[in-house]
PDB file of N, CA and C in Angstrom:
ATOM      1  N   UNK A   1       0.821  -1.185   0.000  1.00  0.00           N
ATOM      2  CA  UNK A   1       0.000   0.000   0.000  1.00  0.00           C
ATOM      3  C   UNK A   1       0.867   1.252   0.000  1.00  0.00           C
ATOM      4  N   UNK A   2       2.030   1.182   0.692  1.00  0.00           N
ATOM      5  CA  UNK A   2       2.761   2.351   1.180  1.00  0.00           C
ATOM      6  C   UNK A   2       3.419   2.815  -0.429  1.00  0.00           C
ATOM      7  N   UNK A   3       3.688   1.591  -1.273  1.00  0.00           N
ATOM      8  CA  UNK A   3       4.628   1.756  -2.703  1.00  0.00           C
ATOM      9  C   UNK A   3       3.265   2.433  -3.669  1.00  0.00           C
ATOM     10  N   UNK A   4       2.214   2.017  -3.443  1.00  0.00           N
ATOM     11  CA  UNK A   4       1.257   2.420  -4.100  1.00  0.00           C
ATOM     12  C   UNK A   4       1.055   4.057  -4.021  1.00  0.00           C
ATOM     13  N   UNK A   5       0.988   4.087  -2.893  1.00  0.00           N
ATOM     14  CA  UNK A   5       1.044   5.514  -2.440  1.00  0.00           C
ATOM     15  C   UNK A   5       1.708   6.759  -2.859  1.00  0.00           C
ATOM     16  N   UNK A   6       3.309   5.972  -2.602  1.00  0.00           N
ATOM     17  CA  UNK A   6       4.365   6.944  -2.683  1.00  0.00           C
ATOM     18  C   UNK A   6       4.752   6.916  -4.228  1.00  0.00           C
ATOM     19  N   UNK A   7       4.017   6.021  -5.482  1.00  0.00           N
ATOM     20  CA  UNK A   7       4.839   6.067  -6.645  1.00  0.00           C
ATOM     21  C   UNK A   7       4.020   6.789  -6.925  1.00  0.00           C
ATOM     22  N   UNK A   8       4.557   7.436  -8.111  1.00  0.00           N
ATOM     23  CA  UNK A   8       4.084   8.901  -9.379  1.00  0.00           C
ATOM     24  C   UNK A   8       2.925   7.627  -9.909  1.00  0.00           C
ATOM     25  N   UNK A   9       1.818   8.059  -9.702  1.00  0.00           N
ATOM     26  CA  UNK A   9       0.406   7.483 -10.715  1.00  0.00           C
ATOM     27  C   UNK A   9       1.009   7.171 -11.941  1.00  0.00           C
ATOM     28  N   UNK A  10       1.941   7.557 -12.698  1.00  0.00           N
ATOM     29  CA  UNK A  10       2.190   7.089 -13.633  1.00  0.00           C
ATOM     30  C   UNK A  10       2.933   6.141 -13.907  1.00  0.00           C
ATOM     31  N   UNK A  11       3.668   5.721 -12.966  1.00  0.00           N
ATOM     32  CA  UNK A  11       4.459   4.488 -12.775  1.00  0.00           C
ATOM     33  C   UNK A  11       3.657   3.336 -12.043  1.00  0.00           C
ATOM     34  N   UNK A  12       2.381   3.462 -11.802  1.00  0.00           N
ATOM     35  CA  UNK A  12       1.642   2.601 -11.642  1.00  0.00           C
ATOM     36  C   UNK A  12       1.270   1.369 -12.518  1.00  0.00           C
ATOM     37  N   UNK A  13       0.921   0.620 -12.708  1.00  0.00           N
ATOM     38  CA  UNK A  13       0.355  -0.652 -13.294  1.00  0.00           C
ATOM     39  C   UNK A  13      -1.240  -0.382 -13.518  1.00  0.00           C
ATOM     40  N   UNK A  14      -1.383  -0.579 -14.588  1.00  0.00           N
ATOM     41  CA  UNK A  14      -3.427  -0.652 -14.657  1.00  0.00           C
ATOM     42  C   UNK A  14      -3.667  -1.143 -13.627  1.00  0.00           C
ATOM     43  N   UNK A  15      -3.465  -2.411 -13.298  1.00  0.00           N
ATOM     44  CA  UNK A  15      -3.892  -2.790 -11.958  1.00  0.00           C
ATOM     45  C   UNK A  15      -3.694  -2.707 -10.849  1.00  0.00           C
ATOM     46  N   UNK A  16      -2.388  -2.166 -10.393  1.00  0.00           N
ATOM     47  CA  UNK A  16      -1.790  -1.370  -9.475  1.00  0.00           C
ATOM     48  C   UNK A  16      -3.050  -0.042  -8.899  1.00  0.00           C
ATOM     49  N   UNK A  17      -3.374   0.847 -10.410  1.00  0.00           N
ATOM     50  CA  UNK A  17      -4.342   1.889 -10.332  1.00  0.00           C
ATOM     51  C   UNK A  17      -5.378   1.291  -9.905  1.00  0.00           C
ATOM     52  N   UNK A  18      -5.817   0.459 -10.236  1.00  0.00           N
ATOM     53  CA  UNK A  18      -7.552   0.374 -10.123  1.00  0.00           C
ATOM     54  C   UNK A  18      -7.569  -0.457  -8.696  1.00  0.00           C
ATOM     55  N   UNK A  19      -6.681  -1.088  -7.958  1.00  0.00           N
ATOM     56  CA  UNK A  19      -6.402  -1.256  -6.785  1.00  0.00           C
ATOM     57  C   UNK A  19      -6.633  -0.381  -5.764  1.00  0.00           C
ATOM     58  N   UNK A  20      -5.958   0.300  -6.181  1.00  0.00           N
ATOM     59  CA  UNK A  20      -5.645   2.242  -5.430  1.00  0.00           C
ATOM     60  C   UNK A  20      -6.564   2.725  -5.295  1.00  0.00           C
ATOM     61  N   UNK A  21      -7.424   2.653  -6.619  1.00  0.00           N
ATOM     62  CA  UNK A  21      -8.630   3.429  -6.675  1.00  0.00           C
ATOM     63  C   UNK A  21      -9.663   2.549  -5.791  1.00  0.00           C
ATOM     64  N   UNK A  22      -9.778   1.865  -5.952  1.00  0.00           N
ATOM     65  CA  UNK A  22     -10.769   0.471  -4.808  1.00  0.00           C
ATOM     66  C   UNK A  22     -10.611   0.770  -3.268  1.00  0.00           C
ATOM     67  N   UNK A  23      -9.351   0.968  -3.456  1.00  0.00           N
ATOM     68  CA  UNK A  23      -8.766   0.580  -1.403  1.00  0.00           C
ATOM     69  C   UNK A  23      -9.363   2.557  -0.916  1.00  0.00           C
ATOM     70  N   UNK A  24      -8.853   3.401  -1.855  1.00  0.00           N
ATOM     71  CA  UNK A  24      -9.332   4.576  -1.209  1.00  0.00           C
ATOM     72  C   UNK A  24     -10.905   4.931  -1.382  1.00  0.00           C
ATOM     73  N   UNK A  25     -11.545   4.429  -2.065  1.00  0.00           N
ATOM     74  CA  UNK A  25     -12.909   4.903  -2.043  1.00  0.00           C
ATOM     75  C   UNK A  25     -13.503   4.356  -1.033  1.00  0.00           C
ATOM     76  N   UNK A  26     -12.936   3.142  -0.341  1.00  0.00           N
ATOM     77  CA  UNK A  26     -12.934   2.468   0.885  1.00  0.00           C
ATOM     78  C   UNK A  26     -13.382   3.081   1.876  1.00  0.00           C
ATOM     79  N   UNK A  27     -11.931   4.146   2.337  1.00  0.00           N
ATOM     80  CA  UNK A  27     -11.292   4.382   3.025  1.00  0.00           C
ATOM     81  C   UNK A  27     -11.149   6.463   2.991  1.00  0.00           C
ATOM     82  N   UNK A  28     -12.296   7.124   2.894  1.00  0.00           N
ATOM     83  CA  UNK A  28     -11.595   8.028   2.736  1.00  0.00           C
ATOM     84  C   UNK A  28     -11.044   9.114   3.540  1.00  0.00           C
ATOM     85  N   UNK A  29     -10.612   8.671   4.634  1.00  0.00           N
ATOM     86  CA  UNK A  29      -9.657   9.098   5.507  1.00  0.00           C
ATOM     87  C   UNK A  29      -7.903   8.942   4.997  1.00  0.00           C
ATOM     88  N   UNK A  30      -8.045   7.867   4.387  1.00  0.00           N
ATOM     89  CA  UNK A  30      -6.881   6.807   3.813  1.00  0.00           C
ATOM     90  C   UNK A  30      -6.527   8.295   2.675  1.00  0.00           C
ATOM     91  N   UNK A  31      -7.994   8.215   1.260  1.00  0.00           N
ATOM     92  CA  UNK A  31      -7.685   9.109   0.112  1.00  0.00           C
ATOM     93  C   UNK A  31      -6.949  10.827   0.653  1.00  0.00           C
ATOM     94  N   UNK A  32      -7.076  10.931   1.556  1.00  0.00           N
ATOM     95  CA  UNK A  32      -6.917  12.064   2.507  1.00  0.00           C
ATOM     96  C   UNK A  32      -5.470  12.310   2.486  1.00  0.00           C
ATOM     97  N   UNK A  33      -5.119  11.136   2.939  1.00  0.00           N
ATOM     98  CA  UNK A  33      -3.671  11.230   3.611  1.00  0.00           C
ATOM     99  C   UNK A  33      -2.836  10.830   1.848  1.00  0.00           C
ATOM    100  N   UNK A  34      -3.266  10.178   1.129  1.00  0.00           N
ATOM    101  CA  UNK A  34      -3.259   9.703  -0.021  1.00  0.00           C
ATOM    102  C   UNK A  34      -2.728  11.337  -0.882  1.00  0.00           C
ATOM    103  N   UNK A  35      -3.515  12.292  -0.940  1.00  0.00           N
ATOM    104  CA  UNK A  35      -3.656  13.519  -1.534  1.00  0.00           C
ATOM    105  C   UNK A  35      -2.280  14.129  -0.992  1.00  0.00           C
ATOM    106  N   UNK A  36      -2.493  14.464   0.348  1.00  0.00           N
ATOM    107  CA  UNK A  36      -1.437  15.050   0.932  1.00  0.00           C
ATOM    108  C   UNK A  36      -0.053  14.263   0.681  1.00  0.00           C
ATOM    109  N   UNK A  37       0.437  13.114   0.640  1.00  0.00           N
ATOM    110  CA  UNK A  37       1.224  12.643   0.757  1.00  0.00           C
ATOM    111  C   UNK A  37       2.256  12.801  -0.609  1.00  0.00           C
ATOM    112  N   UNK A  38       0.642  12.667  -2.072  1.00  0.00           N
ATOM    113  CA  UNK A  38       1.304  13.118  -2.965  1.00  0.00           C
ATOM    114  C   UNK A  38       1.606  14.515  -3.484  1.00  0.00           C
ATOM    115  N   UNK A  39       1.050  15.384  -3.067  1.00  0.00           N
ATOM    116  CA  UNK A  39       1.159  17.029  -2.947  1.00  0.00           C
ATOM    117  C   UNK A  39       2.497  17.256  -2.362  1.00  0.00           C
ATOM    118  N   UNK A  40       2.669  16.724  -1.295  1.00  0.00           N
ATOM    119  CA  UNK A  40       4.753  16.991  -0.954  1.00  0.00           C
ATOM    120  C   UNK A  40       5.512  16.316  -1.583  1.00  0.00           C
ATOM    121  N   UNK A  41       5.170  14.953  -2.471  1.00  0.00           N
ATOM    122  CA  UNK A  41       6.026  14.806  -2.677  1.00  0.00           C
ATOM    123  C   UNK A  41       6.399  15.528  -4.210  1.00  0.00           C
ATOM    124  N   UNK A  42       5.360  15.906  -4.579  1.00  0.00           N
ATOM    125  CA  UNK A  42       5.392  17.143  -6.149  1.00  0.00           C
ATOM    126  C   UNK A  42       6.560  18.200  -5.642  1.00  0.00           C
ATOM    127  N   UNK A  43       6.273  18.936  -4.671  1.00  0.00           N
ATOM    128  CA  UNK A  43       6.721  20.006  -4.155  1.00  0.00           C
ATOM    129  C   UNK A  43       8.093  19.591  -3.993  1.00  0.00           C
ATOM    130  N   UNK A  44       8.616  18.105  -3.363  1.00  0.00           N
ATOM    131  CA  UNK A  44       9.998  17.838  -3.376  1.00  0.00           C
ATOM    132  C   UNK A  44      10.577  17.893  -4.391  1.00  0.00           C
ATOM    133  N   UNK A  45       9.791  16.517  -5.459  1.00  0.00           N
ATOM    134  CA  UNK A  45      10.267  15.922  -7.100  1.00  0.00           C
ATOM    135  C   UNK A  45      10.426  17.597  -7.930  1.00  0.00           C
ATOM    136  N   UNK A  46       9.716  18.702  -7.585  1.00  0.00           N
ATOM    137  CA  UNK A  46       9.876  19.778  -8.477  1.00  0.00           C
ATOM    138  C   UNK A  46      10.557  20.832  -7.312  1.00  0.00           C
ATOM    139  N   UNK A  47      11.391  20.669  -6.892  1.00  0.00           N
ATOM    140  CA  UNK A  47      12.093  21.138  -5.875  1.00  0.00           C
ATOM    141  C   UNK A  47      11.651  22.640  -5.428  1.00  0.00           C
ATOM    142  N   UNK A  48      10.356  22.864  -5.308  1.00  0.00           N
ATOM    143  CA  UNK A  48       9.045  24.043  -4.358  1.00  0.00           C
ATOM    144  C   UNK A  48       9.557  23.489  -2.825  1.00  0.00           C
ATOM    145  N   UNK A  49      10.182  23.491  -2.306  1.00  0.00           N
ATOM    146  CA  UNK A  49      10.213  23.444  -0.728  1.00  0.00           C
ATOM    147  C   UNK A  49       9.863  24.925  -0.463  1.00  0.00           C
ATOM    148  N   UNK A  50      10.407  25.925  -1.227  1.00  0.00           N
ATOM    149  CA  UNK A  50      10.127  27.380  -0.750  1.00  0.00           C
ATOM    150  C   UNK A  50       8.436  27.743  -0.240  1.00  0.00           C
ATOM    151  N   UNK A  51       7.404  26.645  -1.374  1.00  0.00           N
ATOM    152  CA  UNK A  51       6.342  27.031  -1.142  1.00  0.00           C
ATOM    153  C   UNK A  51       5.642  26.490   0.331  1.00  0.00           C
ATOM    154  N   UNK A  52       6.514  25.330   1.118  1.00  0.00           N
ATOM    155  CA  UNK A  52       6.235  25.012   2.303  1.00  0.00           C
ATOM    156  C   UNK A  52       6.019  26.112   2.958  1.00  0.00           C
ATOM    157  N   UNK A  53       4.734  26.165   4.363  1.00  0.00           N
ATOM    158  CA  UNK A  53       4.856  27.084   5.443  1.00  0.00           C
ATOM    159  C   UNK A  53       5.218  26.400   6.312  1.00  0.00           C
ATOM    160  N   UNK A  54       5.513  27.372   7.534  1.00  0.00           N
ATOM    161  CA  UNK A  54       5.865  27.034   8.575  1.00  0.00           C
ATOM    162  C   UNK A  54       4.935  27.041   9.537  1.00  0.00           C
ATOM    163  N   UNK A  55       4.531  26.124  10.593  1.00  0.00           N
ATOM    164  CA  UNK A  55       3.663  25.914  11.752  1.00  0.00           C
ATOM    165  C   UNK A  55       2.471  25.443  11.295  1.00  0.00           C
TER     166      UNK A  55
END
């Protein structure tokens, strides 16, 4: 789940995706953390740390 998470959607597998898509419609506390998790890691992969706040 955690590799699912953390890879670029596009390096996913069709079935990898439609997995993903199954387990978070589940779960959407899960799609939550899902969003956020990939939103920093954009901000890392396109090196925006500047746009981080603080507190």
């Amino acid at each position: 789940m955690t590799r699912r998470l953390t890879l670029h959607r596009d390096r996913l597998t069709d079935d990898q995706a439609q997995r993903l898509k199954e387990i978070l419609a589940r779960w959407p506390a899960l799609d939550g953390t899902a969003h956020q998790v990939r939103a920093f890691a954009e901000l890392m992969n396109n090196r925006q740390g500047r746009d981080l706040t603080s507190g």
